[in-house]
PDB file of N, CA and C in Angstrom:
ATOM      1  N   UNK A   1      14.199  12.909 -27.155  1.00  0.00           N
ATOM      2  CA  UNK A   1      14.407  13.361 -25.784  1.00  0.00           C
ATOM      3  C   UNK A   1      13.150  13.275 -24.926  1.00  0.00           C
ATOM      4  N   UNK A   2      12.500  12.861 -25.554  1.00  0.00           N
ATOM      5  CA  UNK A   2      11.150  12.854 -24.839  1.00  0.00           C
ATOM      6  C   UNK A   2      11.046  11.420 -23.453  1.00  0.00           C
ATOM      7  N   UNK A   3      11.987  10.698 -24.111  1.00  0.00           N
ATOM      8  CA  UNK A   3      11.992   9.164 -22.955  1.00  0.00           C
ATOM      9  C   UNK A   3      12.587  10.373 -21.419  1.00  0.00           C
ATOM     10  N   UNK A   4      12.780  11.219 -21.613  1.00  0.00           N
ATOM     11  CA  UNK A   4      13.444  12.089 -20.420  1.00  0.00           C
ATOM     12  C   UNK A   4      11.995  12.487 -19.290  1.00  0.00           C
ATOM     13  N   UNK A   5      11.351  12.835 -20.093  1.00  0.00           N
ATOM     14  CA  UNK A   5      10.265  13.534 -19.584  1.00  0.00           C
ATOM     15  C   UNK A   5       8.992  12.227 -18.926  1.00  0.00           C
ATOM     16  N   UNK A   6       9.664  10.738 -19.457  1.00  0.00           N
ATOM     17  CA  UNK A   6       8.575   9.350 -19.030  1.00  0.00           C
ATOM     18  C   UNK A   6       9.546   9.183 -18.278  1.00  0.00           C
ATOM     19  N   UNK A   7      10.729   9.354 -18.173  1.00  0.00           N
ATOM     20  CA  UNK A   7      11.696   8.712 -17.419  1.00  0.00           C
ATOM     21  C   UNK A   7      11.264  10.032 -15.538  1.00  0.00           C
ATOM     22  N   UNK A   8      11.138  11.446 -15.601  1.00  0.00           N
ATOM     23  CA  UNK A   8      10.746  12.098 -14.915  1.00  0.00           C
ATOM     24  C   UNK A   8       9.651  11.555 -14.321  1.00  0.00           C
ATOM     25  N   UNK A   9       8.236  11.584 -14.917  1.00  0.00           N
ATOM     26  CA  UNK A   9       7.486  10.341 -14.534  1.00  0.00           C
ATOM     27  C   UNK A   9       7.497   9.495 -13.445  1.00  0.00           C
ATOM     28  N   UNK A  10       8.092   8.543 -13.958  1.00  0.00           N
ATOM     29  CA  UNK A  10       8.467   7.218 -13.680  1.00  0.00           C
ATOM     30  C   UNK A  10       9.149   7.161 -12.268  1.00  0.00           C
ATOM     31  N   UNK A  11      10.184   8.320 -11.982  1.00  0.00           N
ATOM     32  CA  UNK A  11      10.259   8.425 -10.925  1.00  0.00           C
ATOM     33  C   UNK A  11       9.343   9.145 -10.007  1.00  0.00           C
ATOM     34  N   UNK A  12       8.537   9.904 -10.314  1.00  0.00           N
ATOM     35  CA  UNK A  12       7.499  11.051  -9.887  1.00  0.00           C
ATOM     36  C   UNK A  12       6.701   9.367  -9.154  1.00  0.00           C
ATOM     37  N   UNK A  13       6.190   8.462 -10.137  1.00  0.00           N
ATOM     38  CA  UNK A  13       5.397   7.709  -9.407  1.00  0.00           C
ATOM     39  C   UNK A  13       6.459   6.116  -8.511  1.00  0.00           C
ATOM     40  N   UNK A  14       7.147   6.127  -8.621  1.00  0.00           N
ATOM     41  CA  UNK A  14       7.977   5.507  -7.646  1.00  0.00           C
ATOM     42  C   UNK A  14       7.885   6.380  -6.490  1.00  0.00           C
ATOM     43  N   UNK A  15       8.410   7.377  -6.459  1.00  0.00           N
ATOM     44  CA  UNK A  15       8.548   8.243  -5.045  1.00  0.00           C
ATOM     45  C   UNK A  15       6.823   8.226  -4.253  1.00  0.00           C
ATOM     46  N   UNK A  16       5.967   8.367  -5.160  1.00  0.00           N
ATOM     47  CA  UNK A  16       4.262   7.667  -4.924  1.00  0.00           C
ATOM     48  C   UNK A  16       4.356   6.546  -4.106  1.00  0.00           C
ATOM     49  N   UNK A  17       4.860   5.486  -4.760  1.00  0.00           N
ATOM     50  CA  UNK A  17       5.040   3.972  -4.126  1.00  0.00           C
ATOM     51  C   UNK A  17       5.544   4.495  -3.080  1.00  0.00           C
ATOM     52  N   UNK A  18       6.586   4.454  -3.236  1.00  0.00           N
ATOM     53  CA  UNK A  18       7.496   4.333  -1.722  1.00  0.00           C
ATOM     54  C   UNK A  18       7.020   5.557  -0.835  1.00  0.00           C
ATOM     55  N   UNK A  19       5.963   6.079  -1.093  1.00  0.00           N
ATOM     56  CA  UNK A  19       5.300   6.710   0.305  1.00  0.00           C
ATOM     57  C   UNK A  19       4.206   5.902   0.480  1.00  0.00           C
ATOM     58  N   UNK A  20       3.111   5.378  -0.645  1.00  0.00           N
ATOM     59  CA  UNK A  20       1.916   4.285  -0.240  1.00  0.00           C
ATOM     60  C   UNK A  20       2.638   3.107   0.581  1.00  0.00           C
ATOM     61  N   UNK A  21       3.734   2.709   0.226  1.00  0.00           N
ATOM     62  CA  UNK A  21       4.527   2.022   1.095  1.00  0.00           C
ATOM     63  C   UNK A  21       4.627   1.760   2.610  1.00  0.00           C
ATOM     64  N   UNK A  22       5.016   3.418   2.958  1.00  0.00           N
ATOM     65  CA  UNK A  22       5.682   3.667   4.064  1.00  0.00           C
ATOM     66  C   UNK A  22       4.099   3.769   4.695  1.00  0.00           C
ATOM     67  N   UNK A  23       3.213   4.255   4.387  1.00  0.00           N
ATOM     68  CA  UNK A  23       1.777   4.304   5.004  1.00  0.00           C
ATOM     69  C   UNK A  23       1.038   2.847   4.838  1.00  0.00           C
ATOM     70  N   UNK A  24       1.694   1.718   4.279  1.00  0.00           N
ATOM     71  CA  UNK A  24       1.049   0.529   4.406  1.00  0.00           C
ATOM     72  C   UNK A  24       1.835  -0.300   5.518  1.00  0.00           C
ATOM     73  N   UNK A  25       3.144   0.230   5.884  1.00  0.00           N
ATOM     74  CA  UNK A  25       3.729  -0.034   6.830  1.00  0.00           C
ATOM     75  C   UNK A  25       3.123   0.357   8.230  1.00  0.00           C
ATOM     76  N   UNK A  26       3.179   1.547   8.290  1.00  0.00           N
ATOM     77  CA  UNK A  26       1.977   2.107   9.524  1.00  0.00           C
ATOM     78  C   UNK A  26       0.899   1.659   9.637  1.00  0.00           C
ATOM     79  N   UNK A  27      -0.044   1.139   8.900  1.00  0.00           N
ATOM     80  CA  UNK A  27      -1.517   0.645   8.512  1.00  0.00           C
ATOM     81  C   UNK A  27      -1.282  -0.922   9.142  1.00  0.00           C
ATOM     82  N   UNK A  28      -0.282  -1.732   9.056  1.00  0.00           N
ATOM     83  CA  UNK A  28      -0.064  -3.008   8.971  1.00  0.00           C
ATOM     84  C   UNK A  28       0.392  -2.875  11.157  1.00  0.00           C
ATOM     85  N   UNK A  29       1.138  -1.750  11.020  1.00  0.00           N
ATOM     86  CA  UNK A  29       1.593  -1.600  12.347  1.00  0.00           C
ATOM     87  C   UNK A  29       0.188  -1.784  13.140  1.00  0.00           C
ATOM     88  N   UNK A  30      -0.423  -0.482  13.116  1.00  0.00           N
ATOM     89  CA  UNK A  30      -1.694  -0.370  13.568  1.00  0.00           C
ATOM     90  C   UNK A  30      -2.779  -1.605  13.699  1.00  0.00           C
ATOM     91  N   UNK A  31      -2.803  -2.278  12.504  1.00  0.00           N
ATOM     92  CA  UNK A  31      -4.038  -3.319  12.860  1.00  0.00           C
ATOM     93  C   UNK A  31      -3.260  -4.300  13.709  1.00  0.00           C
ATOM     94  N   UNK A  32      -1.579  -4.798  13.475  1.00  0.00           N
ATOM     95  CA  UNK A  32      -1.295  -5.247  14.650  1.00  0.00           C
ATOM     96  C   UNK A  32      -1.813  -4.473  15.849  1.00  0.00           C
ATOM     97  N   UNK A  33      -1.630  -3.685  16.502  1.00  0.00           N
ATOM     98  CA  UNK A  33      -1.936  -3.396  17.782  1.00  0.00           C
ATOM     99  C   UNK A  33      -3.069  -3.719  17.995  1.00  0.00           C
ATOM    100  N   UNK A  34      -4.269  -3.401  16.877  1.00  0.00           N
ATOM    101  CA  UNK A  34      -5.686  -3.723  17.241  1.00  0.00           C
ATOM    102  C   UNK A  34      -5.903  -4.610  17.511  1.00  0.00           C
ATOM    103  N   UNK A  35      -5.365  -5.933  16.939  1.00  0.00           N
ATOM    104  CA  UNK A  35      -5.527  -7.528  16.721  1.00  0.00           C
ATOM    105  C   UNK A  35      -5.120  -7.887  18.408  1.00  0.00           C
ATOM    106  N   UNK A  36      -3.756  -7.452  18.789  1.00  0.00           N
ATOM    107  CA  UNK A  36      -3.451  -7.655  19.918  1.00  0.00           C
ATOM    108  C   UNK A  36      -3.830  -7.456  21.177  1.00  0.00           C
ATOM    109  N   UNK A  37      -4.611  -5.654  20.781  1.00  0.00           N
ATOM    110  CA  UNK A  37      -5.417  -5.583  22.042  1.00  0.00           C
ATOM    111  C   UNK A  37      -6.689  -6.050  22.240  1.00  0.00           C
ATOM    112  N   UNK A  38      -7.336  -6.489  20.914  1.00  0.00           N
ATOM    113  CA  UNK A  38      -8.350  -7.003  20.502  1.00  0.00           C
ATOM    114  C   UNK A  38      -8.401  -8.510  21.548  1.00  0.00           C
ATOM    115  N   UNK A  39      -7.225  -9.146  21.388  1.00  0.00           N
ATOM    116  CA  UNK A  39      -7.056 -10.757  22.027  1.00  0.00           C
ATOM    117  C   UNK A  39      -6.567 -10.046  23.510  1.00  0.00           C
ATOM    118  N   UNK A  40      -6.067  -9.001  24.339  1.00  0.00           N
ATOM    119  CA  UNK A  40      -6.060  -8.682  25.483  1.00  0.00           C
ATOM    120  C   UNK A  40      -7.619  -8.345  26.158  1.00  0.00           C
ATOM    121  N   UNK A  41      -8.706  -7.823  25.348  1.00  0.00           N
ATOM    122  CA  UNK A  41     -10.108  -7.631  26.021  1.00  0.00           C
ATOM    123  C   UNK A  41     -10.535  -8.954  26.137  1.00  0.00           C
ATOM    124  N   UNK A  42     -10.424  -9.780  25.288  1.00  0.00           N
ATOM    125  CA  UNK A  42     -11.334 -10.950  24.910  1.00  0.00           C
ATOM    126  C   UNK A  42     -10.441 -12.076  26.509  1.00  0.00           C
ATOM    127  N   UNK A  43      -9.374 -11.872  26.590  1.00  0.00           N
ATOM    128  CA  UNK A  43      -8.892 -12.600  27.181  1.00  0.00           C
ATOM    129  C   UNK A  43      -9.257 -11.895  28.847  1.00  0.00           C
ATOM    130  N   UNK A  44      -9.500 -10.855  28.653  1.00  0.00           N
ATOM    131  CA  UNK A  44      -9.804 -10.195  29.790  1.00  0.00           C
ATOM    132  C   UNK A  44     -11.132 -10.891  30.411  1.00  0.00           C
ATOM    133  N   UNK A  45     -12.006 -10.908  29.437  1.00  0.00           N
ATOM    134  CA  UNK A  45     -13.363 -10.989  29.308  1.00  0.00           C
ATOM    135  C   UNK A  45     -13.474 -12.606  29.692  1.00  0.00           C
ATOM    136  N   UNK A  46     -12.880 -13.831  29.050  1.00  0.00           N
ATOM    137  CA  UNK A  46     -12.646 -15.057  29.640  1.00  0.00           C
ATOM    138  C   UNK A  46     -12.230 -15.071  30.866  1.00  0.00           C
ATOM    139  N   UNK A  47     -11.218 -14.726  31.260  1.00  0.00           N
ATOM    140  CA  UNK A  47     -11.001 -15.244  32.454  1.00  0.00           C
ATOM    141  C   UNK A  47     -11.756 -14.576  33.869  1.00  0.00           C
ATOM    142  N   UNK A  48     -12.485 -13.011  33.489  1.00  0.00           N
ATOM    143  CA  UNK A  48     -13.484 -12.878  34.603  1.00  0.00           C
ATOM    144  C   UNK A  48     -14.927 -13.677  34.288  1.00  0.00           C
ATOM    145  N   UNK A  49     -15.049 -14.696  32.912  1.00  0.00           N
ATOM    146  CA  UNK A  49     -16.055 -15.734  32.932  1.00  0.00           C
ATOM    147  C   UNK A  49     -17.346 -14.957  32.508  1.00  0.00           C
ATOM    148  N   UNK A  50     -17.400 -13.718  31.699  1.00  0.00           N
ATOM    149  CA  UNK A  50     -17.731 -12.981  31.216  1.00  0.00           C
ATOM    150  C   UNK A  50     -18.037 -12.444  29.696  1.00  0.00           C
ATOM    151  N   UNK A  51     -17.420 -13.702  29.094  1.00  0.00           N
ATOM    152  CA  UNK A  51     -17.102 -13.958  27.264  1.00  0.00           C
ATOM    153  C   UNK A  51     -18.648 -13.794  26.564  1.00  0.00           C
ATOM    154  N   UNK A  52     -19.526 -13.206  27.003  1.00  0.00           N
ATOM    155  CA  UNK A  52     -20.993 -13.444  26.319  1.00  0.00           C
ATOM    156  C   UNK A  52     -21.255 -12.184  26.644  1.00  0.00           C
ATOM    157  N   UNK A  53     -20.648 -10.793  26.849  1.00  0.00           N
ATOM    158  CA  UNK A  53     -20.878  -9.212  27.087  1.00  0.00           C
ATOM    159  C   UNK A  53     -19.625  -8.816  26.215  1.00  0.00           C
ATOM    160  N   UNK A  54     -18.396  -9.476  25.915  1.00  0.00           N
ATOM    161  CA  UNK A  54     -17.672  -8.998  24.653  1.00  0.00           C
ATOM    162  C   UNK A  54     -18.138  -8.196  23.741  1.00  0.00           C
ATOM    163  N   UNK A  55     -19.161  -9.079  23.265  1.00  0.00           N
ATOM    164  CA  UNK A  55     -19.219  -8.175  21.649  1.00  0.00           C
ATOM    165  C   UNK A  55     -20.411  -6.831  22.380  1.00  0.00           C
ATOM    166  N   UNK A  56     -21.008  -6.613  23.548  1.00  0.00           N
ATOM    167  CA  UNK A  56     -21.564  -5.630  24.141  1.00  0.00           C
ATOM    168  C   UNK A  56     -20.559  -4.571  24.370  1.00  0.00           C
ATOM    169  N   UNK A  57     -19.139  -4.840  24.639  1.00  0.00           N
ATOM    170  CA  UNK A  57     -18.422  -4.144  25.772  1.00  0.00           C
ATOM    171  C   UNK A  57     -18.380  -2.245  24.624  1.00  0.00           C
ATOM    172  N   UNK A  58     -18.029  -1.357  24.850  1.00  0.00           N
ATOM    173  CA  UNK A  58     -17.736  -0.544  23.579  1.00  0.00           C
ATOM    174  C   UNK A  58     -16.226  -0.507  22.935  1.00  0.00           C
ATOM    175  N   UNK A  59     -15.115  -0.716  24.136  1.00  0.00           N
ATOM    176  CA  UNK A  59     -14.163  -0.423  23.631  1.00  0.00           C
ATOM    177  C   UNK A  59     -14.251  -1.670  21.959  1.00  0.00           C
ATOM    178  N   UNK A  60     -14.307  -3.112  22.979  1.00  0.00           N
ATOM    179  CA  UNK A  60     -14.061  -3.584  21.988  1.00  0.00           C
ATOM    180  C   UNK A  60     -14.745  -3.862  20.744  1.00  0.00           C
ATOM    181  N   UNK A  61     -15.918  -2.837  20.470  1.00  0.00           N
ATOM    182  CA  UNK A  61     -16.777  -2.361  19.261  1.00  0.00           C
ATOM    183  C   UNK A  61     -16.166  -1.588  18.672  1.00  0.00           C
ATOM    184  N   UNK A  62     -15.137  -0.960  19.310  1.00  0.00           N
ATOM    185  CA  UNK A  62     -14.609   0.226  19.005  1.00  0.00           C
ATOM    186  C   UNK A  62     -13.225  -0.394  17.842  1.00  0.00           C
ATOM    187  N   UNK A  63     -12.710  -1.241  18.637  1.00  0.00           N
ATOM    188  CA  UNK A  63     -11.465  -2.166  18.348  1.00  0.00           C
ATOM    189  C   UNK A  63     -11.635  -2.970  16.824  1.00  0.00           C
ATOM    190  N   UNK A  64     -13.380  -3.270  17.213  1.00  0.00           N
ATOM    191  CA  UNK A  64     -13.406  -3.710  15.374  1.00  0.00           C
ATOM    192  C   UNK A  64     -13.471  -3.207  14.409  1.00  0.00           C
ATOM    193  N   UNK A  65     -14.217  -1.722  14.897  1.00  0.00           N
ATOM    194  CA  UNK A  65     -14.342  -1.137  13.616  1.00  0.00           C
ATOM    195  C   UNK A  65     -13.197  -0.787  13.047  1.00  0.00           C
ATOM    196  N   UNK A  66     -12.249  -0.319  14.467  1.00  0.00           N
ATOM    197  CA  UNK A  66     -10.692   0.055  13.722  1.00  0.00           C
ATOM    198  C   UNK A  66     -10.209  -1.076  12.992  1.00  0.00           C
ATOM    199  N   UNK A  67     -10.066  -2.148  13.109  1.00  0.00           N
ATOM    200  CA  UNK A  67      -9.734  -3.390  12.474  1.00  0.00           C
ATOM    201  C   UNK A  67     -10.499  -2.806  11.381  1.00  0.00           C
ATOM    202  N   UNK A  68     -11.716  -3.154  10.887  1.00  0.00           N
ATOM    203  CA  UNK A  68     -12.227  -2.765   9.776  1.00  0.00           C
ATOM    204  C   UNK A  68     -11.614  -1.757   8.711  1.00  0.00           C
ATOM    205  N   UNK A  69     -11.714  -0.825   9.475  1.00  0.00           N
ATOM    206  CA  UNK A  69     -10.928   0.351   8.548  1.00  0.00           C
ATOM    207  C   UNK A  69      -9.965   0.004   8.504  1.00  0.00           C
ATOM    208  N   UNK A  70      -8.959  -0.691   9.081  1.00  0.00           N
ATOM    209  CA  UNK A  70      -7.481  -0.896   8.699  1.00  0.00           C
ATOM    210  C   UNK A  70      -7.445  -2.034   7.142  1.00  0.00           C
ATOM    211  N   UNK A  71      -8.140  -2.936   7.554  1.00  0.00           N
ATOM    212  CA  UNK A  71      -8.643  -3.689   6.664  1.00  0.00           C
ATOM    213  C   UNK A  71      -8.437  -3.273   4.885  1.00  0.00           C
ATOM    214  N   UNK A  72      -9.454  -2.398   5.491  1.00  0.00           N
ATOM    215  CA  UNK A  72     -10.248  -1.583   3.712  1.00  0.00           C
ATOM    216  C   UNK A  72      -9.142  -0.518   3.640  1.00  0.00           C
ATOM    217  N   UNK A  73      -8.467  -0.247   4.087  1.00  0.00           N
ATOM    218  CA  UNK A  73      -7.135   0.957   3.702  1.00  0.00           C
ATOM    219  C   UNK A  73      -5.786   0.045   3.243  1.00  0.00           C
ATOM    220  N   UNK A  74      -5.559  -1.010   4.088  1.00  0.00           N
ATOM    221  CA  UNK A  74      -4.981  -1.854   3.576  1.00  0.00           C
ATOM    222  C   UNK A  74      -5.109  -2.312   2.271  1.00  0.00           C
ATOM    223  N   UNK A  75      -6.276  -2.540   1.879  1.00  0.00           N
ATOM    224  CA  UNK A  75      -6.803  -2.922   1.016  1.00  0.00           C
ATOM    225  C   UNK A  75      -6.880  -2.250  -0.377  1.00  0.00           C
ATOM    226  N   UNK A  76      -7.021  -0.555   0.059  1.00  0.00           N
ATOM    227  CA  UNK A  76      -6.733   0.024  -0.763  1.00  0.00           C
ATOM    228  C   UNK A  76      -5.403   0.766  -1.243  1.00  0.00           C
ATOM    229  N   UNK A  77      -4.650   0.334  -0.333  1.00  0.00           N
ATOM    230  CA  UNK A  77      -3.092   0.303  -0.191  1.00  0.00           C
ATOM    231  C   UNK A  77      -2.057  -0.369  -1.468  1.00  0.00           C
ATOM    232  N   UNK A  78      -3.267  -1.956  -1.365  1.00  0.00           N
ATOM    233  CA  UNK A  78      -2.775  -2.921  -2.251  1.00  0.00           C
ATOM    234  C   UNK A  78      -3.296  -2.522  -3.240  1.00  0.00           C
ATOM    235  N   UNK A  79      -4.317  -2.448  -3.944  1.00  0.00           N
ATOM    236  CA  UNK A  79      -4.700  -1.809  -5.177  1.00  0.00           C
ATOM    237  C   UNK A  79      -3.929  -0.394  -5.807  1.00  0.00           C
ATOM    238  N   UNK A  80      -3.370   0.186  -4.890  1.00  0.00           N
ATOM    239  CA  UNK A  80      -2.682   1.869  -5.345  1.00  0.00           C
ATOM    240  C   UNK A  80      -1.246   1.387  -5.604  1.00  0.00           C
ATOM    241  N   UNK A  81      -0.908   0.207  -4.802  1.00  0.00           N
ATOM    242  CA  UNK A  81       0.911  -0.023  -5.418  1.00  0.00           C
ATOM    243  C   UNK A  81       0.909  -0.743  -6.333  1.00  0.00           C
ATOM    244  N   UNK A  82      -0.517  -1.488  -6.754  1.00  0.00           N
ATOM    245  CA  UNK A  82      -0.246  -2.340  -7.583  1.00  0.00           C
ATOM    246  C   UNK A  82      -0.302  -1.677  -9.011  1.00  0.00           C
ATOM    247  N   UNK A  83      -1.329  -0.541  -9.079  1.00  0.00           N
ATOM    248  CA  UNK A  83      -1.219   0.468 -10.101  1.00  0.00           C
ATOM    249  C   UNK A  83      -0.229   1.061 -10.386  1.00  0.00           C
ATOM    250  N   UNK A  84       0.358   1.444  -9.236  1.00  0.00           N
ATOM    251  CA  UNK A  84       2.138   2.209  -9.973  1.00  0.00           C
ATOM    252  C   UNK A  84       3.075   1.131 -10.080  1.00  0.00           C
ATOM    253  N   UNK A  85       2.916   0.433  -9.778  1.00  0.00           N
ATOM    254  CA  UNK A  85       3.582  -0.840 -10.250  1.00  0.00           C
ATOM    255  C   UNK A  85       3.765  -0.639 -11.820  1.00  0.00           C
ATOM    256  N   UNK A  86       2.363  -1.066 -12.295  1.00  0.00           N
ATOM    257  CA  UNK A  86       2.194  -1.298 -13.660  1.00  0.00           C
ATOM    258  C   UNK A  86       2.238   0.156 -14.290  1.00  0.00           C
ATOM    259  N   UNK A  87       2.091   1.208 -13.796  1.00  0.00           N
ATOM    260  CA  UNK A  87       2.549   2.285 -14.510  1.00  0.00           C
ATOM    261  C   UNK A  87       4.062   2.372 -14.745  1.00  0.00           C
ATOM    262  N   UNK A  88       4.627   2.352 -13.356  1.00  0.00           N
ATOM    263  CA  UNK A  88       6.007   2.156 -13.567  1.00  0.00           C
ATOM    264  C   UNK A  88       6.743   0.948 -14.944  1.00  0.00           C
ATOM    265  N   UNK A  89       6.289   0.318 -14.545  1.00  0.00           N
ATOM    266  CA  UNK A  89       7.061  -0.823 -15.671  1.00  0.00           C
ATOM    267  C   UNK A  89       6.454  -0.720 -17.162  1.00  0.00           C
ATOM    268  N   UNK A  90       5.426  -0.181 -17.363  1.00  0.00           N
ATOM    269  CA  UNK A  90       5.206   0.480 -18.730  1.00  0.00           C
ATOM    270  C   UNK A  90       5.731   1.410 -19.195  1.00  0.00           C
ATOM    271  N   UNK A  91       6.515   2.172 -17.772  1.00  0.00           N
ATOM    272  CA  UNK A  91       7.097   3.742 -18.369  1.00  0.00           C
ATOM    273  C   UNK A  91       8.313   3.056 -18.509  1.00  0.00           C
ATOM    274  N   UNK A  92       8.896   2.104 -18.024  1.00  0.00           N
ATOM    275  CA  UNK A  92      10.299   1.797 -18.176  1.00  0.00           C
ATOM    276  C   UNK A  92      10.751   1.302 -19.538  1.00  0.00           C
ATOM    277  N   UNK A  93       9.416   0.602 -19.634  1.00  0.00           N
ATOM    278  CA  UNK A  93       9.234  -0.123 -21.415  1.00  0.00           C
ATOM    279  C   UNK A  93       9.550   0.841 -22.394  1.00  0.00           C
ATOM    280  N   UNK A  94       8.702   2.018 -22.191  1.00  0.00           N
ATOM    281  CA  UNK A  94       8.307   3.286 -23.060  1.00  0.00           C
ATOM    282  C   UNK A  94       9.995   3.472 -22.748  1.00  0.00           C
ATOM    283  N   UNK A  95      10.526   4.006 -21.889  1.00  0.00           N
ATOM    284  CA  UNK A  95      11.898   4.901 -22.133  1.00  0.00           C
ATOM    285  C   UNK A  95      12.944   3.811 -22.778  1.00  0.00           C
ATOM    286  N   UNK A  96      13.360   2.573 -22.326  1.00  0.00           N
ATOM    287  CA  UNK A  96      13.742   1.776 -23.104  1.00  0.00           C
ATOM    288  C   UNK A  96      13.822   1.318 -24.690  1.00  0.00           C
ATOM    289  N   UNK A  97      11.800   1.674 -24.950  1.00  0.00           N
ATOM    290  CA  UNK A  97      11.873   1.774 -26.275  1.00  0.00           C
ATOM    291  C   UNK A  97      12.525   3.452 -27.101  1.00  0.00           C
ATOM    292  N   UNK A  98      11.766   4.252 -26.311  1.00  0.00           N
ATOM    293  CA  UNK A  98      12.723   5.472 -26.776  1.00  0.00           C
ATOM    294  C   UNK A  98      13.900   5.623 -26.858  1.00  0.00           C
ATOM    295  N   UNK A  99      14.939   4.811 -25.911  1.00  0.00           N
ATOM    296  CA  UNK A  99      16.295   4.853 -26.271  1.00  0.00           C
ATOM    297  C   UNK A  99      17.064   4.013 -27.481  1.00  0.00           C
ATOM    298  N   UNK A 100      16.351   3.117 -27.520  1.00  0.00           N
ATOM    299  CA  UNK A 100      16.418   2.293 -28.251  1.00  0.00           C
ATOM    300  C   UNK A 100      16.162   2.942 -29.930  1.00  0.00           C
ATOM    301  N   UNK A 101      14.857   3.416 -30.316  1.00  0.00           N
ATOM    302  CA  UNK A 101      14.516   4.345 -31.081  1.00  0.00           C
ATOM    303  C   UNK A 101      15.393   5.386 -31.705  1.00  0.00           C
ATOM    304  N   UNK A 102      16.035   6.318 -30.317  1.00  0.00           N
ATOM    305  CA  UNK A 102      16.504   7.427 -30.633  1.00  0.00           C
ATOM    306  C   UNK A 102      18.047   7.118 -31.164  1.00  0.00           C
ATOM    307  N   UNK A 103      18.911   5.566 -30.523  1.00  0.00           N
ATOM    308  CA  UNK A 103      20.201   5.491 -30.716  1.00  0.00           C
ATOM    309  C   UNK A 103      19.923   5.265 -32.347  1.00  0.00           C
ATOM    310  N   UNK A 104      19.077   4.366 -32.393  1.00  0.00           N
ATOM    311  CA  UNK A 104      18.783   3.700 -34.357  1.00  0.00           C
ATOM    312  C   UNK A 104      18.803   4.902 -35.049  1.00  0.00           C
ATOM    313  N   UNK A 105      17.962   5.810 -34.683  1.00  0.00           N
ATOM    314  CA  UNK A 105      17.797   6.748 -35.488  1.00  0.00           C
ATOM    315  C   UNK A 105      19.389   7.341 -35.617  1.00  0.00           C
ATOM    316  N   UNK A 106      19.921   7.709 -34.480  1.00  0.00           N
ATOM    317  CA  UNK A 106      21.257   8.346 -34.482  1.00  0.00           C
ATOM    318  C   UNK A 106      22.156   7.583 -35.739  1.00  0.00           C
ATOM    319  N   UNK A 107      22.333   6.030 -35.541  1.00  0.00           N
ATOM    320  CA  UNK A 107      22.850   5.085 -36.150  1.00  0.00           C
ATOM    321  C   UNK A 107      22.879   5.610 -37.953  1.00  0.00           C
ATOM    322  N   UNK A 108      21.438   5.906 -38.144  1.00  0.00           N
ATOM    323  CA  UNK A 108      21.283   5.978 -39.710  1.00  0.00           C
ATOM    324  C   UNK A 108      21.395   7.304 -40.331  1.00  0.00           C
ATOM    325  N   UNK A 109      21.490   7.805 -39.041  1.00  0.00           N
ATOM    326  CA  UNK A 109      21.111   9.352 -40.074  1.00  0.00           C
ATOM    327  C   UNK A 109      22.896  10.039 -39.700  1.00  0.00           C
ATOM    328  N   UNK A 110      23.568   8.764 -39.139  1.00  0.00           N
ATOM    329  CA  UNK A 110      25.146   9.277 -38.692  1.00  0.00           C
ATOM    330  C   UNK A 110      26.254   9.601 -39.013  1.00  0.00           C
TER     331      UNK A 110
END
């Protein structure tokens, strides 16, 4: 009975995923906007003929760093699902083999 308690688990870190998920969704949202408003300053900045005070201006210092951090959260987004990933599918192994285990045993001792 113990595959019960990996099988508890197993969902404990799925429900994990599917919130790192839902916050890599927001994260992905976000650096879109940055990217976009990022190409609205720059385009701002061209057409008043002005493209050489850009990387001076603050907002859009401001705009990279957020890019940045979206970046490296993203980043660490992908590394955290990819871990319950592989936790998950080891626990699935494990309860599989426990069922497997526990029916044999049932089988011989029946």
């Amino acid at each position: 009975m113990s595959f019960l308690a990996v099988d508890s688990q197993k969902s404990l870190f799925t429900l994990q995923k599917n919130q790192l998920q839902f916050e890599q969704t927001l994260v992905m949202n976000q650096a879109n906007w940055v990217s976009k408003e990022m190409g609205y300053v720059s385009q701002q900045y061209d057409e008043e003929g002005t493209s050489g005070e850009l990387e001076d201006d603050p907002y859009y210092i401001t705009l990279q760093q957020q890019e940045e951090y979206l970046t490296t959260r993203q980043d660490t987004l992908d590394t955290q699902i990819n871990l319950l990933d592989n936790e998950i599918s080891s626990m699935k192994q494990l309860v599989t083999n426990n069922i497997k285990n526990s029916c044999g045993l049932n089988l011989i001792g029946g």
